[in-house]
Protein backbone atom coordinates (compact mmCIF):
# COMPACT_ATOMS: atom_id res chain seq x y z
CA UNK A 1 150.40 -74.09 -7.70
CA UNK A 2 153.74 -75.85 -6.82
CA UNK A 3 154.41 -75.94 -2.53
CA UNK A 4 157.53 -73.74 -2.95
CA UNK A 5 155.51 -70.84 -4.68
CA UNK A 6 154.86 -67.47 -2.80
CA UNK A 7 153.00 -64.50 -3.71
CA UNK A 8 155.08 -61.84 -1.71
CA UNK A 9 157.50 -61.22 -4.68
CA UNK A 10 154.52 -60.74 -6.88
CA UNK A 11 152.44 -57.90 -4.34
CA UNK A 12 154.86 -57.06 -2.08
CA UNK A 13 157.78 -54.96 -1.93
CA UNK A 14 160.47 -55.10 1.39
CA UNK A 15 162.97 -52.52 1.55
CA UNK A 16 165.37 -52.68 4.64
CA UNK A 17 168.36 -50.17 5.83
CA UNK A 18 170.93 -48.93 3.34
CA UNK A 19 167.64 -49.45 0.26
CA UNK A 20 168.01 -52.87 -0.31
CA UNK A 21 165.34 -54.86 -1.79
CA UNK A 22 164.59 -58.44 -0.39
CA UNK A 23 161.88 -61.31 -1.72
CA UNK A 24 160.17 -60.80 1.95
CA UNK A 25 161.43 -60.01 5.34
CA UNK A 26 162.69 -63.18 6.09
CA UNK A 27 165.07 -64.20 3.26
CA UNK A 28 168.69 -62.15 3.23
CA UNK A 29 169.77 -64.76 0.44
CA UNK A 30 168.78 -62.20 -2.01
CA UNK A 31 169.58 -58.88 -1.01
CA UNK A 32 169.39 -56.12 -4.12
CA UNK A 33 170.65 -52.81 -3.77
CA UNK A 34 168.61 -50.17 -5.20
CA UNK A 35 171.24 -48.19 -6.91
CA UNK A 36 169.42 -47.90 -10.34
CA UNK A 37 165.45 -46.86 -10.91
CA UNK A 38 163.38 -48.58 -7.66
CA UNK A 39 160.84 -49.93 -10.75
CA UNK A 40 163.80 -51.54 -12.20
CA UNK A 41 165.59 -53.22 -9.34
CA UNK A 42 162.35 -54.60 -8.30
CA UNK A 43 160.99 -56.50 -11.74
CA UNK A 44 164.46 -56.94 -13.12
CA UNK A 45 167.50 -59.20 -12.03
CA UNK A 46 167.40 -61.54 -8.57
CA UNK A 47 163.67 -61.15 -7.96
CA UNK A 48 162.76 -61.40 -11.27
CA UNK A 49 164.74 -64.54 -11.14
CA UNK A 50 163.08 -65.94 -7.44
CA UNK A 51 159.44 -65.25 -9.14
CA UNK A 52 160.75 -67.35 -12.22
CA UNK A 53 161.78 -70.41 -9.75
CA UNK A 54 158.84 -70.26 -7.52
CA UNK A 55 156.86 -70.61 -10.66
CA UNK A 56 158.10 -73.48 -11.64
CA UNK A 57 157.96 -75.32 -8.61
CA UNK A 58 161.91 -75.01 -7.57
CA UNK A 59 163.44 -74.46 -4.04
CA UNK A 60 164.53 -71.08 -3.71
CA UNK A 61 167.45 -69.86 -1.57
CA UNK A 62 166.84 -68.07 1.32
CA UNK A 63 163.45 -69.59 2.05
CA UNK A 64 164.25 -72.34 4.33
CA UNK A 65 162.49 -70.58 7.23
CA UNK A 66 158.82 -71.16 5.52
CA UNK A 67 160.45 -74.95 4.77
CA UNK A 68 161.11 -75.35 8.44
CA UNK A 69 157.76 -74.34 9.79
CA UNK A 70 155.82 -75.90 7.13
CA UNK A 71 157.65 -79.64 7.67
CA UNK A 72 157.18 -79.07 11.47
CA UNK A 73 153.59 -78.56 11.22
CA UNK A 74 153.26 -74.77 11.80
CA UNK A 75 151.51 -72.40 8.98
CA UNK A 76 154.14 -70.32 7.25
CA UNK A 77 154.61 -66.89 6.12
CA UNK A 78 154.39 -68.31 2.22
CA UNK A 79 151.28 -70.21 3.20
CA UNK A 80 149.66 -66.99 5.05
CA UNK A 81 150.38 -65.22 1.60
CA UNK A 82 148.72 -67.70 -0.69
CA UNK A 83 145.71 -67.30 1.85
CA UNK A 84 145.73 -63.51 1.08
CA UNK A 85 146.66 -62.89 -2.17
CA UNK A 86 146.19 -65.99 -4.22
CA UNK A 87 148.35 -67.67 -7.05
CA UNK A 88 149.10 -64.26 -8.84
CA UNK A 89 151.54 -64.15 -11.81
CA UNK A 90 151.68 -60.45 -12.56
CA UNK A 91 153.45 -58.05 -10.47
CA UNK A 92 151.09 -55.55 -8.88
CA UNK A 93 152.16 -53.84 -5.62
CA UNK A 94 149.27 -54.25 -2.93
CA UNK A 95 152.17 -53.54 0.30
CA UNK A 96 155.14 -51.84 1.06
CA UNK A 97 157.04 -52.98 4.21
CA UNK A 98 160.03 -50.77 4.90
CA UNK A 99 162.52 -50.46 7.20
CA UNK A 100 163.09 -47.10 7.76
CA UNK A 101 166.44 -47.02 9.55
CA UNK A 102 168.20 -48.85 12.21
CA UNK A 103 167.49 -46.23 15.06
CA UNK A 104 166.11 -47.77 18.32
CA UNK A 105 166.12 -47.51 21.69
CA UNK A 106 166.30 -51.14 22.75
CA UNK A 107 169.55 -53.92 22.67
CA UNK A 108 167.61 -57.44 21.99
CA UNK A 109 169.62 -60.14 22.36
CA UNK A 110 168.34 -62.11 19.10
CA UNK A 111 168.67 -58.67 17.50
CA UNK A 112 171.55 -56.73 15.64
CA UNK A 113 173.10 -53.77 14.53
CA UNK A 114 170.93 -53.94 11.39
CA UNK A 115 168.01 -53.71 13.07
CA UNK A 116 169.15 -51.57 16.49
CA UNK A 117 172.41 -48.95 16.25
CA UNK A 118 172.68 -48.99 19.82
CA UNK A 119 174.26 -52.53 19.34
CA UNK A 120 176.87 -51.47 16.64
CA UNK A 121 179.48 -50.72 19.50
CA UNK A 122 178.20 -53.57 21.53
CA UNK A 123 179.07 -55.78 18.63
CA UNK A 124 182.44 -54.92 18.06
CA UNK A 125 183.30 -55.93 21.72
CA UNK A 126 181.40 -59.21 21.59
CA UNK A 127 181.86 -60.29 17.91
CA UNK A 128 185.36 -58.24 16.91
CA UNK A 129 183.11 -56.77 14.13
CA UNK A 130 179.51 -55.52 14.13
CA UNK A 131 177.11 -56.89 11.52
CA UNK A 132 175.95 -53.68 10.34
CA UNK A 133 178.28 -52.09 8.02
CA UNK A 134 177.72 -48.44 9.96
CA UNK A 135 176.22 -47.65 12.83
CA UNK A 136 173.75 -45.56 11.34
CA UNK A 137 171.62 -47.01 8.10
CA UNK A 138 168.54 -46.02 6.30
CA UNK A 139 166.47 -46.00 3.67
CA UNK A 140 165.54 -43.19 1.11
CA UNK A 141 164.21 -44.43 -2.24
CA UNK A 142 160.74 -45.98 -0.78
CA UNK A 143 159.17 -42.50 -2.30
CA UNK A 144 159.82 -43.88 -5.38
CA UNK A 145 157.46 -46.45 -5.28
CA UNK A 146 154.24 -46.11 -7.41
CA UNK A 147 151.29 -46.33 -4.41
CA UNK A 148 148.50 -46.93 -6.94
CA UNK A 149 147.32 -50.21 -6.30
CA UNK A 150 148.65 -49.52 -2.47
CA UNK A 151 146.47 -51.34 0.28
CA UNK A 152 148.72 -51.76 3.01
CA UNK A 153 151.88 -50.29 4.37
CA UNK A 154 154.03 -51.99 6.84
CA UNK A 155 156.35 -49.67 8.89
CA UNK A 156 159.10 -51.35 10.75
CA UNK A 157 163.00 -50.65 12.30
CA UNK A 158 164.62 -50.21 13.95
CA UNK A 159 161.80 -48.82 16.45
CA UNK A 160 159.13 -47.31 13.82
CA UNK A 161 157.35 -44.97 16.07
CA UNK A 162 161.16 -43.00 17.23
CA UNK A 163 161.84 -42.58 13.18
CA UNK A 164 161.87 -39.22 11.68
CA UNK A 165 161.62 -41.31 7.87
CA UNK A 166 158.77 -43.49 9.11
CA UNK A 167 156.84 -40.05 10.09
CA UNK A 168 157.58 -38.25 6.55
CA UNK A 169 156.62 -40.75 4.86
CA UNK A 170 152.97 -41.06 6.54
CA UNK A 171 152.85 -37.36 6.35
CA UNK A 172 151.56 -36.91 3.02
CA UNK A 173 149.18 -39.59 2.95
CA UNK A 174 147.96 -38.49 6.38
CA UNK A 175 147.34 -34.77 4.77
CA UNK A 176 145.86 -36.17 1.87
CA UNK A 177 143.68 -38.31 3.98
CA UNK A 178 144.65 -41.44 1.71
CA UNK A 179 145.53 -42.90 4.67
CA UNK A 180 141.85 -43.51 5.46
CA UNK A 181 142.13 -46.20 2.51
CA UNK A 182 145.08 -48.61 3.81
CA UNK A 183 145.59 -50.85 6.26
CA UNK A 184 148.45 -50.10 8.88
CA UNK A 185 150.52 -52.38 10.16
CA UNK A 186 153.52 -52.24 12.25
CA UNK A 187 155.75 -53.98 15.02
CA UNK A 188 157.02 -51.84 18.00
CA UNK A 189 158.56 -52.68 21.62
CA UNK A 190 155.77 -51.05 23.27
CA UNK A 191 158.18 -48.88 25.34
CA UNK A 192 157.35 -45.50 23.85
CA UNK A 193 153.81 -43.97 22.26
CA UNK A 194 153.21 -42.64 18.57
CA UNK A 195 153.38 -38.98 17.96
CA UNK A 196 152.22 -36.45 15.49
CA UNK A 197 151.63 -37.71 11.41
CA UNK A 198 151.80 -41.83 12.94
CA UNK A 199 149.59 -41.37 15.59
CA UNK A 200 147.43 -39.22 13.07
CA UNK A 201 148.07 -42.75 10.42
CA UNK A 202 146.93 -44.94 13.83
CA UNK A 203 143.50 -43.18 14.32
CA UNK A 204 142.64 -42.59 10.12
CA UNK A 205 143.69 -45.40 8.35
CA UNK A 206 141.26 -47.60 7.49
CA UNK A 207 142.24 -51.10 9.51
CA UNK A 208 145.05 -50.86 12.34
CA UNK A 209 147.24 -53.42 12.62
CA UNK A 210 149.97 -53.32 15.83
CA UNK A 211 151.77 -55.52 17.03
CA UNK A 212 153.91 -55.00 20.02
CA UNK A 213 156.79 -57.35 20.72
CA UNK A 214 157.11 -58.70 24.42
CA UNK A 215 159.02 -61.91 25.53
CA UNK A 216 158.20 -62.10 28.92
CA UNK A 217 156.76 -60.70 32.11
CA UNK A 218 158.97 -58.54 34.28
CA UNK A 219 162.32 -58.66 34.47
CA UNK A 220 162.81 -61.86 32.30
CA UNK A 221 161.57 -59.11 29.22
CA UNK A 222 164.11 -56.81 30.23
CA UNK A 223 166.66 -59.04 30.58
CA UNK A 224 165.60 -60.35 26.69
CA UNK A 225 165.28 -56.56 25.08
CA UNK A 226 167.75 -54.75 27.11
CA UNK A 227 167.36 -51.03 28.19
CA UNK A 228 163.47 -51.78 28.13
CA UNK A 229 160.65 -50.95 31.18
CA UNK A 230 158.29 -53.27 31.92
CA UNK A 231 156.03 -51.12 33.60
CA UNK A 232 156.24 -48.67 30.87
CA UNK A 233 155.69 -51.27 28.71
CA UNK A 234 152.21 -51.74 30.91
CA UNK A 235 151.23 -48.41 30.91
CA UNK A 236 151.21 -47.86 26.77
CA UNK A 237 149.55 -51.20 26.55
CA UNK A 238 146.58 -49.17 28.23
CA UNK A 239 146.92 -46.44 25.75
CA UNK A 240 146.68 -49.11 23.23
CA UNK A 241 143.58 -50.41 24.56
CA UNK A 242 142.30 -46.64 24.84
CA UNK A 243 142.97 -46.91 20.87
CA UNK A 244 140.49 -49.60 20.12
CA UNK A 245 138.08 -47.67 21.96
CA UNK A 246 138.47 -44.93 19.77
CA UNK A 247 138.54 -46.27 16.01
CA UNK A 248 135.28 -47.81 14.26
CA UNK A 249 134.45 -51.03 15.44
CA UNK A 250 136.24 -54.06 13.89
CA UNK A 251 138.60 -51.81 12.25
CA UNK A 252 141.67 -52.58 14.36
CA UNK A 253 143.71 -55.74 16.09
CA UNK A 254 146.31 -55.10 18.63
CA UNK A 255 148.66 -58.44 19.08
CA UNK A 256 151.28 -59.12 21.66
CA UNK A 257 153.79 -60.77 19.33
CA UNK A 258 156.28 -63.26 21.43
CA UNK A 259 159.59 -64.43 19.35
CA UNK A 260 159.62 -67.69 21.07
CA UNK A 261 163.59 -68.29 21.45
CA UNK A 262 165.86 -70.22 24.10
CA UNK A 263 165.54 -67.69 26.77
CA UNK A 264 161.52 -67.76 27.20
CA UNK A 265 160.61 -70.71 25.83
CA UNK A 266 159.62 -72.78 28.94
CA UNK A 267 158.28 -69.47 30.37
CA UNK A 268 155.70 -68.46 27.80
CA UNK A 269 152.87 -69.64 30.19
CA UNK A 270 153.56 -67.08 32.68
CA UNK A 271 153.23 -64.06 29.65
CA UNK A 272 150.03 -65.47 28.14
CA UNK A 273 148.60 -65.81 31.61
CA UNK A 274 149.80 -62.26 32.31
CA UNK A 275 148.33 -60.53 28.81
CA UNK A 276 144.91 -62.95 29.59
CA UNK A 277 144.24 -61.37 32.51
CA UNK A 278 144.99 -57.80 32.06
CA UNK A 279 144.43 -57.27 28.50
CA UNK A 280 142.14 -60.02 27.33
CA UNK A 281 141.14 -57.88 24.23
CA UNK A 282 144.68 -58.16 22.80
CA UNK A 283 145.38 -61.40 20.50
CA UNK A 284 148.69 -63.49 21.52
CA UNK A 285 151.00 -64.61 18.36
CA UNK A 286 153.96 -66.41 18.95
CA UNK A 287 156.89 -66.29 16.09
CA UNK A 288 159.96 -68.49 16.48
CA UNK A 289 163.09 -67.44 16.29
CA UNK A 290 165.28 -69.05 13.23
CA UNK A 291 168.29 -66.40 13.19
CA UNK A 292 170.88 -66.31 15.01
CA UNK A 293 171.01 -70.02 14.95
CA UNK A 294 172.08 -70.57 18.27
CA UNK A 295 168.68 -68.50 19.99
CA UNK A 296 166.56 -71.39 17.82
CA UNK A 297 165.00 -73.38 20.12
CA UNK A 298 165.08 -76.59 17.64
CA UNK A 299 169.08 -76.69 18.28
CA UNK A 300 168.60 -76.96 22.23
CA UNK A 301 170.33 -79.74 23.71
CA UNK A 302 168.32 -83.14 23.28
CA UNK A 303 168.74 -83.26 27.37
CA UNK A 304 167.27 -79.57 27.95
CA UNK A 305 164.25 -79.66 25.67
CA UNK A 306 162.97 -82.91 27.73
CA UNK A 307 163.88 -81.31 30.83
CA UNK A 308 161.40 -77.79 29.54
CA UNK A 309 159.07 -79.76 27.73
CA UNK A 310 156.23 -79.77 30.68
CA UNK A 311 156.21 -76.26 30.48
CA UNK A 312 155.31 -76.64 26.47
CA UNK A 313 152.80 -78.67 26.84
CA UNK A 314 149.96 -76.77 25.92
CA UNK A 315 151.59 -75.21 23.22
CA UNK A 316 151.19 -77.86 20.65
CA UNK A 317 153.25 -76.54 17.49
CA UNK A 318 156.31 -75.04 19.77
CA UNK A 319 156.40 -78.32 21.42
CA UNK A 320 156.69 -79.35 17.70
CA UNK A 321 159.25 -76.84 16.97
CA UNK A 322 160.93 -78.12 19.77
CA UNK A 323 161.72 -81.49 19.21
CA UNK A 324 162.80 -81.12 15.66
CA UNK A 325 165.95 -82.37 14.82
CA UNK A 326 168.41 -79.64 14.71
CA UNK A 327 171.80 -78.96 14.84
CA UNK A 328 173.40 -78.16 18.54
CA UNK A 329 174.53 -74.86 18.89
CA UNK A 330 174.51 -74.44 22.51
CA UNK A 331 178.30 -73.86 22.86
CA UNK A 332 177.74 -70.97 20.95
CA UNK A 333 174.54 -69.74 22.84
CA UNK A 334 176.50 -70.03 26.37
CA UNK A 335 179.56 -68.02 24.68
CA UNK A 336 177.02 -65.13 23.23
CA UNK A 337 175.03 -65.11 26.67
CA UNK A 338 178.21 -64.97 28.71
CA UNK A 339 179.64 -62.05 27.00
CA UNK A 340 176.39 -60.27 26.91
CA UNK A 341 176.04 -60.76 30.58
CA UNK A 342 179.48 -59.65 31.13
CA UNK A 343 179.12 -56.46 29.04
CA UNK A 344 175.96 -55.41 30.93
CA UNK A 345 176.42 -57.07 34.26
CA UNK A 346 173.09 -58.92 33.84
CA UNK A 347 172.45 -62.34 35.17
CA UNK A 348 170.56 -64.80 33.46
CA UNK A 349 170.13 -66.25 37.36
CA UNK A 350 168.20 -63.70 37.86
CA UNK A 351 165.22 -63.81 35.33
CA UNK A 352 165.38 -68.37 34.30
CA UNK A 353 167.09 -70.14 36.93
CA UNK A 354 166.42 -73.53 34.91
CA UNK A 355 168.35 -72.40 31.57
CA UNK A 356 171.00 -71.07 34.21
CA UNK A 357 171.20 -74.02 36.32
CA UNK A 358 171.50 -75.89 32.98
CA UNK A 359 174.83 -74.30 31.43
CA UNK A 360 176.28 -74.62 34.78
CA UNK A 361 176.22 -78.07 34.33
CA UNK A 362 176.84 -78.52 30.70
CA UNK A 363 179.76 -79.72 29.88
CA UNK A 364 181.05 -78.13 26.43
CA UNK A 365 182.48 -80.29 23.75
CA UNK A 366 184.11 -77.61 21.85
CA UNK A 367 185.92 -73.98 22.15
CA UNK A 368 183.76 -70.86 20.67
CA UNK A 369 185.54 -67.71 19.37
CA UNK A 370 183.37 -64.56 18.33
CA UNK A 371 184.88 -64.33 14.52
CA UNK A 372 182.73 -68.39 14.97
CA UNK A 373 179.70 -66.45 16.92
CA UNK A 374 179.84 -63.84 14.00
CA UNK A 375 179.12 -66.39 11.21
CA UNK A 376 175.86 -66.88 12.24
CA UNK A 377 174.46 -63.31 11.67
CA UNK A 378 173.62 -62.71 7.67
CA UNK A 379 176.07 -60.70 5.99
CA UNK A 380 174.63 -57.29 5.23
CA UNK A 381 176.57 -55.86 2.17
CA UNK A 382 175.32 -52.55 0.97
CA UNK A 383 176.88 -52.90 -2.01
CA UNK A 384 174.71 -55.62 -3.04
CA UNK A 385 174.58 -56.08 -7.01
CA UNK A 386 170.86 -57.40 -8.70
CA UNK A 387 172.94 -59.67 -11.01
C-alpha cells in the first residue's frame, strides 16, 4: 500500500467539541460537522474523499504531522495504524475517540480554548479573540454510532475523568457489562481520580489503557499546565499503581505521556529519572508538539538547539526532531510566553533558567502582534460543511 495511506479513516471514528468529525485527532484540515445522520457524515463527503486519496497513493491535507515524523526518523501515528489494523478498504468501526467537551481544570500553555474553557477568557486578553468559538463546547451525537464491531473506546477533553458526557456514555456499557469486552483508553492530567461509571469502565473493561500527561518534575510542570499540583499529581500516580494491582495480569498499561515542546525539552532527563525511580512500572512516551507552531521544538533558534543539545543526547529521535530544519518562530514564542507570564505573574526564571537566560539575550528581528500569534491556532468553525 502507497506511504501516504492510513487506516484510521477506515476503523476509526474522532469526534471533537461542537460534533465534528475529523480523519484522526491530529488533522483539523478536514473538519465535518455532523449536522445530518452521524452514518452519513462519516462515509459520505470529505472523508469519503481523504479514504479515496489515501488509496491512491496522494498527499492528503492535514496530514503533514505523520509526514514530519516519518522524514525525521520517528514512527508515526499512520504507521502505528497500519501496524494495528492493516491495509483495510472497507469501513468497519473498531474505535471511537471522542471528545466529550472542552471542560477542564487545567490552562496548558500549548493548549486552547478547544480543548480547556478555562482559557476562553484567557485568550481574549492574549490573542484579542479566543480560538474556541464559545466557551463552553460539546459533543452529543457519539450515541449515534453503531458499537457493533466496537473494540476500543478512546475518551478524551477537555479533562475526561471531570465530564458528566464522558460518564453517561460509559454508563450503559458499564451496566451491561459490555465494557468487559473493550479496551479503554484515555489521556488525563493526573490531577484528579475517576469516579463512579469510569472508575467502574477502569476496573471491567477488558485491557486499560491510561495515559497521564506530565511535562516535568515540580514546578517546571506547573509552570507548563497551569493551575496543576505536583504533589497531587504524585499521590494519584500511587492510586494508579494501586490499579494495576487490582486488574488481571497483563490486562492494563499505565504511560506517563510527555509532549516534548520548547519549555521541557532540555529537561526531559530530570522527569524520566524522576518516573524511573518512583514508578518504574509505568512506561515513558514522549509526543512532540507540532501545534502551535511556535511551542515546536524543530523551529528553535539554530543557536539554542546547539546550546540544549547535551541535554538530548540520549534521546536519539528528539535530538532528531531537533535539528530539523524548520521555520523560526521564536519571536512569536517570546511574545506568547511574555503575555502568559504577565497574565499569571509566573516566571519562566523560575522553573528553566537556560530558555530564560536565552530570550534575554535574543535579539528579535521582527515585531509580533496577537491577531499574528492567533494565526497559528487551527480555526475551529462549528459550522463546518462535509462538501
Amino acid at each position: 500500500m502507497h506511504d501516504t495511506y492510513c487506516s484510521l479513516p477506515f476503523r476509526e471514528v474522532t469526534i471533537n467539541n461542537g460534533d465534528v468529525l475529523q480523519p484522526c485527532c491530529q488533522n483539523y484540515s478536514h473538519q465535518i460537522l455532523i449536522n445530518e445522520s452521524f452514518e452519513k457524515s462519516f462515509n459520505t463527503g470529505q472523508l469519503e474523499k481523504v479514504r479515496k486519496q489515501m488509496l491512491a497513493g496522494e498527499i492528503v491535507n492535514g496530514c503533514d504531522q505523520c509526514y514530519r515524523e516519518e522524514v525525521a526518523g520517528i514512527e508515526s501515528m499512520r504507521q502505528r495504524s497500519v501496524k494495528k489494523y492493516g491495509n483495510v478498504e472497507n469501513i468497519e468501526i473498531h474505535a471511537i475517540q471522542i471528545q466529550f467537551d472542552n471542560l477542564c481544570n487545567l490552562k496548558c500553555r500549548m493548549c486552547s480554548s478547544a480543548n480547556s474553557h478555562l482559557l476562553y477568557d484567557d485568550e481574549l486578553k492574549i490573542l484579542g479573540k479566543p480560538i474556541s468559538p464559545k466557551k463552553f463546547v460539546a459533543s452529543t451525537t457519539h450515541n449515534d454510532i453503531d458499537k457493533t464491531h466496537l473494540k476500543e473506546i478512546k475518551l478524551f477533553g477537555g479533562e475526561p475523568l471531570i465530564s458528566p458526557r464522558a460518564q453517561e456514555f460509559v454508563k450503559d456499557m458499564v451496566l451491561s457489562n459490555e465494557i468487559s469486552k473493550v479496551v479503554v483508553s484515555t489521556y488525563t492530567n493526573g490531577t484528579v481520580l475517576p469516579t463512579d461509571y469510569i472508575l467502574e469502565a477502569f476496573k471491567k473493561c477488558r485491557f486499560l489503557d491510561l495515559n497521564v500527561s506530565i511535562d516535568g518534575v515540580g514546578h517546571l510542570n506547573e509552570y507548563i499546565r497551569g493551575k496543576s499540583d505536583f504533589n497531587e499529581i504524585v499521590k494519584n500516580l500511587k492510586f494508579y499503581s494501586s490499579l494495576i494491582d487490582s486488574r488481571p495480569k497483563q490486562s492494563t498499561t499505565i504511560g506517563i505521556s510527555t509532549v516534548v515542546n520548547v519549555y521541557n525539552v532540555n529537561k526531559l532527563k530530570e522527569l524520566d529519572q524522576f518516573i524511573t525511580k518512583e514508578f518504574s512500572q509505568f512506561e515513558l512516551e514522549k509526543k512532540f508538539l507540532s501545534y502551535p507552531e511556535f511551542l515546536r521544538i524543530s523551529c528553535l533558534p539554530k543557536e539554542y538547539k546547539n546550546i540544549i543539545k547535551h541535554a538530548v543526547q540520549d534521546y536519539p529521535e528528539v535530538l532528531q526532531f531537533l535539528n530539523k530544519d524548520d521555520n523560526n518562530y521564536f519571536e512569536e514564542f517570546i511574545f506568547y510566553n511574555n503575555s502568559v507570564d504577565k497574565l499569571t505573574g509566573h516566571s519562566l526564571k523560575d522553573v528553566n533558567l537556560e530558555l530564560a537566560e536565552y530570550i534575554e539575550n535574543y535579539k528579535s528581528k521582527k515585531e509580533i502582534s496577537n491577531q499574528h500569534v492567533r494565526k497559528f491556532y487551527p480555526v475551529i468553525d462549528l459550522r463546518s460543511s462535509n462538501d
